[in-house]
N, C-alpha and C. Protein backbone atom coordinates (compact mmCIF):
# COMPACT_ATOMS: atom_id res chain seq x y z
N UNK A 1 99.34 108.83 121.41
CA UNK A 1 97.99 108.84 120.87
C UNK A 1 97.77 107.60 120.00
N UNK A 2 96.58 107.59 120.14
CA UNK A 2 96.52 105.51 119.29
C UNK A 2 96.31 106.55 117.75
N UNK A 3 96.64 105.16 116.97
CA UNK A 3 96.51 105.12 115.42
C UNK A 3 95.03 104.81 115.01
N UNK A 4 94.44 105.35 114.14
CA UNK A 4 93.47 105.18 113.82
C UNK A 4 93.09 104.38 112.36
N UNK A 5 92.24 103.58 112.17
CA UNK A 5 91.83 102.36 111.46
C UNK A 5 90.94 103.02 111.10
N UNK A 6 90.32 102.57 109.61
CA UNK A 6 88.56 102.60 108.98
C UNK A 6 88.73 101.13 108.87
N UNK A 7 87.46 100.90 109.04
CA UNK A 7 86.83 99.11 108.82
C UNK A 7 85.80 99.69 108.02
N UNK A 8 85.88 99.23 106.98
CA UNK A 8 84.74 99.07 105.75
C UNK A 8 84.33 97.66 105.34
N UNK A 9 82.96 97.66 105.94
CA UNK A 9 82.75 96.03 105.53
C UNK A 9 80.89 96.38 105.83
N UNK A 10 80.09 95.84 105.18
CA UNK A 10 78.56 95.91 105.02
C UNK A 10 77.91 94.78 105.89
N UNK A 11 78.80 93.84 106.70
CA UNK A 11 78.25 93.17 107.67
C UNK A 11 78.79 93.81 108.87
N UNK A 12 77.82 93.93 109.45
CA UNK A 12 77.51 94.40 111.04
C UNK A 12 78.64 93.84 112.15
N UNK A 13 78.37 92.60 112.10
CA UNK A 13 79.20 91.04 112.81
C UNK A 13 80.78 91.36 112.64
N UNK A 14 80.81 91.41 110.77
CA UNK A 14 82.50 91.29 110.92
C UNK A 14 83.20 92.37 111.23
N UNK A 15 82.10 93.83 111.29
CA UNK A 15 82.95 94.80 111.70
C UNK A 15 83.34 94.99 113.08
N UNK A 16 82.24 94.54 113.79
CA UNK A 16 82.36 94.21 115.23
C UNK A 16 83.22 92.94 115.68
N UNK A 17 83.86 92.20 114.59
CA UNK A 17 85.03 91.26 115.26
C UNK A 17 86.34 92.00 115.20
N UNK A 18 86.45 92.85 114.18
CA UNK A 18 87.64 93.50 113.44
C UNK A 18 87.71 94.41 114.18
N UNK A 19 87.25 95.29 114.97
CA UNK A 19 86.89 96.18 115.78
C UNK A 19 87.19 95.65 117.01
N UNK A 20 87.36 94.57 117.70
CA UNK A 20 87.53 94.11 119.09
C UNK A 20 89.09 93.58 118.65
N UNK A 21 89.31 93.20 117.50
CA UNK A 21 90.70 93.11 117.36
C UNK A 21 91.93 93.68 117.58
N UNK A 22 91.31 94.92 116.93
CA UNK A 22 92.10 95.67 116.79
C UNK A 22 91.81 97.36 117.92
N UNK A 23 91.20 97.17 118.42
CA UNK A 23 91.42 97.39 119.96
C UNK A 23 91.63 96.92 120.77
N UNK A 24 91.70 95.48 120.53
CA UNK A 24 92.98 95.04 121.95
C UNK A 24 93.58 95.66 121.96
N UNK A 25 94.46 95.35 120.33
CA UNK A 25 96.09 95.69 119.76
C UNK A 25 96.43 97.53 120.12
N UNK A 26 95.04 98.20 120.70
CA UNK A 26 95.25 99.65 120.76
C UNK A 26 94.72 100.49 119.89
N UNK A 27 94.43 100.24 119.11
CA UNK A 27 93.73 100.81 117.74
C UNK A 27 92.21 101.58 118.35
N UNK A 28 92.61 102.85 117.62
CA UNK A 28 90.93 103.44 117.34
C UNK A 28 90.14 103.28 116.21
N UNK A 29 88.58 102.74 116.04
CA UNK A 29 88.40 102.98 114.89
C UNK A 29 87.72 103.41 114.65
N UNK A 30 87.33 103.61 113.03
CA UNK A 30 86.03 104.20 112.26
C UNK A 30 85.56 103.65 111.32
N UNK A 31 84.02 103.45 111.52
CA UNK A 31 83.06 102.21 110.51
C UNK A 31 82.59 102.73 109.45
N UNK A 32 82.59 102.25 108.94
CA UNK A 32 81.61 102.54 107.34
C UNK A 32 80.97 101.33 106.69
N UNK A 33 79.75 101.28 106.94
CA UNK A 33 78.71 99.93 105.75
C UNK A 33 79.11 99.85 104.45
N UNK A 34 79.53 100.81 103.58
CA UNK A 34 80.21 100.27 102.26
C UNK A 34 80.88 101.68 101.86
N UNK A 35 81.60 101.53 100.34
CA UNK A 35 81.81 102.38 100.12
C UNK A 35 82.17 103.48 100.03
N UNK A 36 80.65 104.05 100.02
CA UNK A 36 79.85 105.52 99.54
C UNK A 36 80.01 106.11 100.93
N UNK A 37 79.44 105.10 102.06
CA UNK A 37 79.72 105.97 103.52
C UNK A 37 81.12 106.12 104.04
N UNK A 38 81.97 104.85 103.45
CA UNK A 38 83.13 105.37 103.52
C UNK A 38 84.01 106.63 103.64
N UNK A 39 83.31 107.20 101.98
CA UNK A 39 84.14 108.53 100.93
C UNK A 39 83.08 109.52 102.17
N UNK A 40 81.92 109.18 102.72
CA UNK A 40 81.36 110.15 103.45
C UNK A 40 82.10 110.58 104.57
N UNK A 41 83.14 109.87 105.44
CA UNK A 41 83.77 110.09 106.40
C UNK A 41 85.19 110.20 106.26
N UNK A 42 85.44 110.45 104.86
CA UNK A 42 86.73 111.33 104.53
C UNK A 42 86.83 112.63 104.65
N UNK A 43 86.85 113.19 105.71
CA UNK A 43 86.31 114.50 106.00
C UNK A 43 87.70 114.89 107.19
N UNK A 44 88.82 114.52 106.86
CA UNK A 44 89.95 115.30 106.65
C UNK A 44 90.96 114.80 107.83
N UNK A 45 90.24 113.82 109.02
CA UNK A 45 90.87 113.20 110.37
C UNK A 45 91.83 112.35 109.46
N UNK A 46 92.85 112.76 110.74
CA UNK A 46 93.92 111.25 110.60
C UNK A 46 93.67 110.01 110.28
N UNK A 47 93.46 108.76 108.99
CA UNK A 47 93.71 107.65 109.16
C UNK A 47 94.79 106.99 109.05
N UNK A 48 95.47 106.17 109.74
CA UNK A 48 96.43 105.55 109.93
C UNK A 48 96.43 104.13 108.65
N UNK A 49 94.96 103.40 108.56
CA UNK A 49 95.24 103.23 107.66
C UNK A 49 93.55 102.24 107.43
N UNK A 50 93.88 101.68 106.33
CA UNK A 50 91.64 101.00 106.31
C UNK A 50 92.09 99.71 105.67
N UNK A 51 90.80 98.89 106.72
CA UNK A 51 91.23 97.19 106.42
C UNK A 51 89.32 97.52 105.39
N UNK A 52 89.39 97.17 104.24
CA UNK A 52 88.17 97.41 103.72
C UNK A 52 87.98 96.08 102.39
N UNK A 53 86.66 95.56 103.20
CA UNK A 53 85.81 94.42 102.12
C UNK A 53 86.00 94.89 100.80
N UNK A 54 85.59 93.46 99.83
CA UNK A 54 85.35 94.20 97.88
C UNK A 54 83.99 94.12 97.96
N UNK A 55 83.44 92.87 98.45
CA UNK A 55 81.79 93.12 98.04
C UNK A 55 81.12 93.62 98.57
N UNK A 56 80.45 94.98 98.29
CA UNK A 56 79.45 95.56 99.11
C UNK A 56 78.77 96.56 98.33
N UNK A 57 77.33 96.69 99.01
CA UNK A 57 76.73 97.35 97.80
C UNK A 57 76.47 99.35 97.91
N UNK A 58 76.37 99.53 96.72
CA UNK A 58 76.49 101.09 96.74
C UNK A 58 77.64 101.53 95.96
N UNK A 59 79.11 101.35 97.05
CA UNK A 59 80.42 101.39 96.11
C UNK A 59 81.10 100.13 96.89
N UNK A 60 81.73 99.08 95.58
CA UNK A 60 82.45 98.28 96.21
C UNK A 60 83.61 98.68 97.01
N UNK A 61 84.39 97.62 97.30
CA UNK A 61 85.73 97.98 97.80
C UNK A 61 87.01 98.23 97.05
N UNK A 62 87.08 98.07 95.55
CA UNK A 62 88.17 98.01 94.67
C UNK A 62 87.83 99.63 94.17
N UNK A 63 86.46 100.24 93.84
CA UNK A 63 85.92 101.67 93.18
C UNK A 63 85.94 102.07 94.57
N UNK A 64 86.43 101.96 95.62
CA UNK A 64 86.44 102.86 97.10
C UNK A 64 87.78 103.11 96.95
N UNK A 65 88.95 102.09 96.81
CA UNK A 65 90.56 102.14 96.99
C UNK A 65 90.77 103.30 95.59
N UNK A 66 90.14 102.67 94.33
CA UNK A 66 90.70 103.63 93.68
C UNK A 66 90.44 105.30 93.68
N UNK A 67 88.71 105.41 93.99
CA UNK A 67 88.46 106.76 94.93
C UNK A 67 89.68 107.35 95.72
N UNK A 68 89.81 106.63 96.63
CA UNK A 68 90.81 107.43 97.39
C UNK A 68 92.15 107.51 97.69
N UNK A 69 92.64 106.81 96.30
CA UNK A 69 93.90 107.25 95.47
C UNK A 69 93.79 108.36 94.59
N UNK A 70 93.20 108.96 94.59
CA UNK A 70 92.57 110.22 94.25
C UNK A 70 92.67 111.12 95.14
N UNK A 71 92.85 110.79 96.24
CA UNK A 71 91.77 112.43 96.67
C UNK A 71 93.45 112.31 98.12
N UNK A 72 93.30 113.41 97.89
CA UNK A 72 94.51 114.28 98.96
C UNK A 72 95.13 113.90 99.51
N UNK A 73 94.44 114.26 100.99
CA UNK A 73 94.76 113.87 102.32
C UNK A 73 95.17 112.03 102.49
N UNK A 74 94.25 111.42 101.61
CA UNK A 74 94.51 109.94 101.81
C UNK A 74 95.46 109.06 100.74
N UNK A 75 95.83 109.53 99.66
CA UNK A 75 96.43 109.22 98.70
C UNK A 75 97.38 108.04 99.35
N UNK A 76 98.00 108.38 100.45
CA UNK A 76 98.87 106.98 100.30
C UNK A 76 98.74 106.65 101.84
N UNK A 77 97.41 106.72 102.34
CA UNK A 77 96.87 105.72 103.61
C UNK A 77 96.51 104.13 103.00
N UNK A 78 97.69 103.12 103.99
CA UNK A 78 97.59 101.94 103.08
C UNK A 78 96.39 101.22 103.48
N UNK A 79 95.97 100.67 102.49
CA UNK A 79 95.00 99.70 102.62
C UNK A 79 94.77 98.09 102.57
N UNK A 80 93.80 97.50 103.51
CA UNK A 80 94.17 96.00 103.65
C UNK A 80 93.19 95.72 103.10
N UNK A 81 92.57 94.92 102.06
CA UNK A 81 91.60 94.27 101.80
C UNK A 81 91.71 92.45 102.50
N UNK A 82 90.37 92.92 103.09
CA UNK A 82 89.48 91.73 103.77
C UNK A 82 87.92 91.30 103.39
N UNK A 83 88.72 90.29 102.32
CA UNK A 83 87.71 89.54 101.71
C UNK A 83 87.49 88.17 101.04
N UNK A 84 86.25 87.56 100.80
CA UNK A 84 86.10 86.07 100.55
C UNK A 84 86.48 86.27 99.60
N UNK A 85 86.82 87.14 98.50
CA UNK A 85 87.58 87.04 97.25
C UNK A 85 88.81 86.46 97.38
N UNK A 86 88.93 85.18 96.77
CA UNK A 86 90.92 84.96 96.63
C UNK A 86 91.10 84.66 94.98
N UNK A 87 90.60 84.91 94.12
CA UNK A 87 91.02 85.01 93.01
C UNK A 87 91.89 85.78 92.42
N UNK A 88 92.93 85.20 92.14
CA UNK A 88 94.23 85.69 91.55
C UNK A 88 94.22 87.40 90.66
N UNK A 89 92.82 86.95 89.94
CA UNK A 89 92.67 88.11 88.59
C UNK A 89 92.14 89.33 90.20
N UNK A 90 91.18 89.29 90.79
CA UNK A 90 90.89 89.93 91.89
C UNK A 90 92.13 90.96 92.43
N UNK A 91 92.67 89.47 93.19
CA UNK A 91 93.89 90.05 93.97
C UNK A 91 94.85 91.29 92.91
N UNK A 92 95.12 90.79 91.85
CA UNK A 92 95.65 91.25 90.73
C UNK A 92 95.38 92.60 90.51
N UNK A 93 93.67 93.19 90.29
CA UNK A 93 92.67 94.24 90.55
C UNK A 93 93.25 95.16 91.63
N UNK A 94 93.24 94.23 92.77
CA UNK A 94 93.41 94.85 94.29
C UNK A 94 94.69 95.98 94.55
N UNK A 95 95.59 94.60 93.83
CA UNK A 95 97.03 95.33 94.01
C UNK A 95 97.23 96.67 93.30
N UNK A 96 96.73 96.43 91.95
CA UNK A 96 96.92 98.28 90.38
C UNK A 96 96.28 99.10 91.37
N UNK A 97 94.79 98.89 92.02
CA UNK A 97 93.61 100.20 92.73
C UNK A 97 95.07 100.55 93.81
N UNK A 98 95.74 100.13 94.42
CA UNK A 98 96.61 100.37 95.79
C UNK A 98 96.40 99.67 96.93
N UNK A 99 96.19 98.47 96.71
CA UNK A 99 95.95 97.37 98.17
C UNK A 99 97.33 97.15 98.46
N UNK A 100 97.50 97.06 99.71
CA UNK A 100 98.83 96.92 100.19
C UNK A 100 98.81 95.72 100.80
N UNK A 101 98.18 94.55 100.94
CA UNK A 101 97.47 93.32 101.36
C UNK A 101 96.41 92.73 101.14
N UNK A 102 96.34 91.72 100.96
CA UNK A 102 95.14 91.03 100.84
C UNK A 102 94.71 89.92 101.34
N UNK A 103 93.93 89.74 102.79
CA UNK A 103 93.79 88.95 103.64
C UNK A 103 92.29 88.25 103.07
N UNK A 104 92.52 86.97 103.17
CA UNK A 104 91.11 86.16 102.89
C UNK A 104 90.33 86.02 103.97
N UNK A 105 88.81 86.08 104.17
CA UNK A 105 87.71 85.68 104.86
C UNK A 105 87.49 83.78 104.93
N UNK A 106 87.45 83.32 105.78
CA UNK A 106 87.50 83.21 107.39
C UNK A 106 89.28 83.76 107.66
N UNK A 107 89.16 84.91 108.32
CA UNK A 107 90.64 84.82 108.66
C UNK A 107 90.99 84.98 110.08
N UNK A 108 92.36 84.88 110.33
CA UNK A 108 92.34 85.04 112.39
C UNK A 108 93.15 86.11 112.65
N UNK A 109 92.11 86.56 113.85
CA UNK A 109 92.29 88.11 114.16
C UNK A 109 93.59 88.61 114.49
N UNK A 110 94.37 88.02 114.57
CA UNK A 110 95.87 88.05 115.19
C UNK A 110 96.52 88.10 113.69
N UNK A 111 95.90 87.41 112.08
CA UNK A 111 96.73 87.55 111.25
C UNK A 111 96.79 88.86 110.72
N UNK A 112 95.40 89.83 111.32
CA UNK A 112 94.84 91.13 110.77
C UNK A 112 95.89 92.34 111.65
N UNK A 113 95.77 91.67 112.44
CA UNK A 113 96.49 92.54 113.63
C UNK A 113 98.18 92.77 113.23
N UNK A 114 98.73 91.50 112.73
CA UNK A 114 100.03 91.44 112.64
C UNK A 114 100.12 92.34 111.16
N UNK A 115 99.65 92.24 110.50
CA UNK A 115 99.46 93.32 109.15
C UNK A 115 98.88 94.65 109.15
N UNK A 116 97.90 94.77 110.43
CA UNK A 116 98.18 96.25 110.49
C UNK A 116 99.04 96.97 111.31
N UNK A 117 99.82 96.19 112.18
CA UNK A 117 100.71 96.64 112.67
C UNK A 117 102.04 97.12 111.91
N UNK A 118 102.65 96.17 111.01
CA UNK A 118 103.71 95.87 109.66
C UNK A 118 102.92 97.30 109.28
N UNK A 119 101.95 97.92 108.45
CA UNK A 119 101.20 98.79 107.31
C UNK A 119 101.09 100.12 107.98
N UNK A 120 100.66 100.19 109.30
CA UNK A 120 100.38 101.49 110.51
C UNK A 120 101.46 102.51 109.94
N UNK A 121 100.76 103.20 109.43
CA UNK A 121 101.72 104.78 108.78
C UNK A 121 101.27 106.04 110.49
């Protein structure tokens, strides 16, 4: 049975690149525009694990990771942050909430792939 992915990201485009990526690689996934719709589709399915943006509006991506270090079922589904953020203090942020990576925007789909493969619980 394939592993299942959340892509959280508020552009349309990059979820649909990240999404062809990582179904080459076999991957199923599940979208969310930010956040808030995120925590909406925590509703108890298997994730294997979520490549999820910081900037987005509603709930960012750093108040989403720490959300759902909280809550049950997902407590230790790892997470990749994919974002134009590369600031050290950021990354820094990323890592305490529970980021288990932190890939920068423009990035190549094969570097996303090779890290969720390494992270795939």
């Amino acid at each position: 049975m394939a592993k299942t992915v959340m892509i959280v990201d508020d552009s349309g485009s990059f979820r649909t690149v990240v999404k062809l990526a990582l179904s080459k690689a076999g991957y199923d996934t599940v979208e969310a525009v930010d956040g808030k719709d995120a925590v909406g589709k925590l509703d108890g399915r298997k994730l294997n694990l979520i490549v999820c943006d910081v900037n987005m509006p509603n709930m960012d991506g750093l108040s989403f990771l720490r959300h759902l270090k909280t809550t049950g079922n997902y407590k230790f589904t790892p997470v990749i942050m994919l974002t134009t953020e590369s600031q050290d203090a950021k990354k820094a942020e990323g890592k305490a909430a529970g980021a288990r990576a932190w890939i920068t925007k423009p990035f190549q789909p094969s570097q996303l792939v090779d890290a969720v493969n390494k992270l795939c619980v």
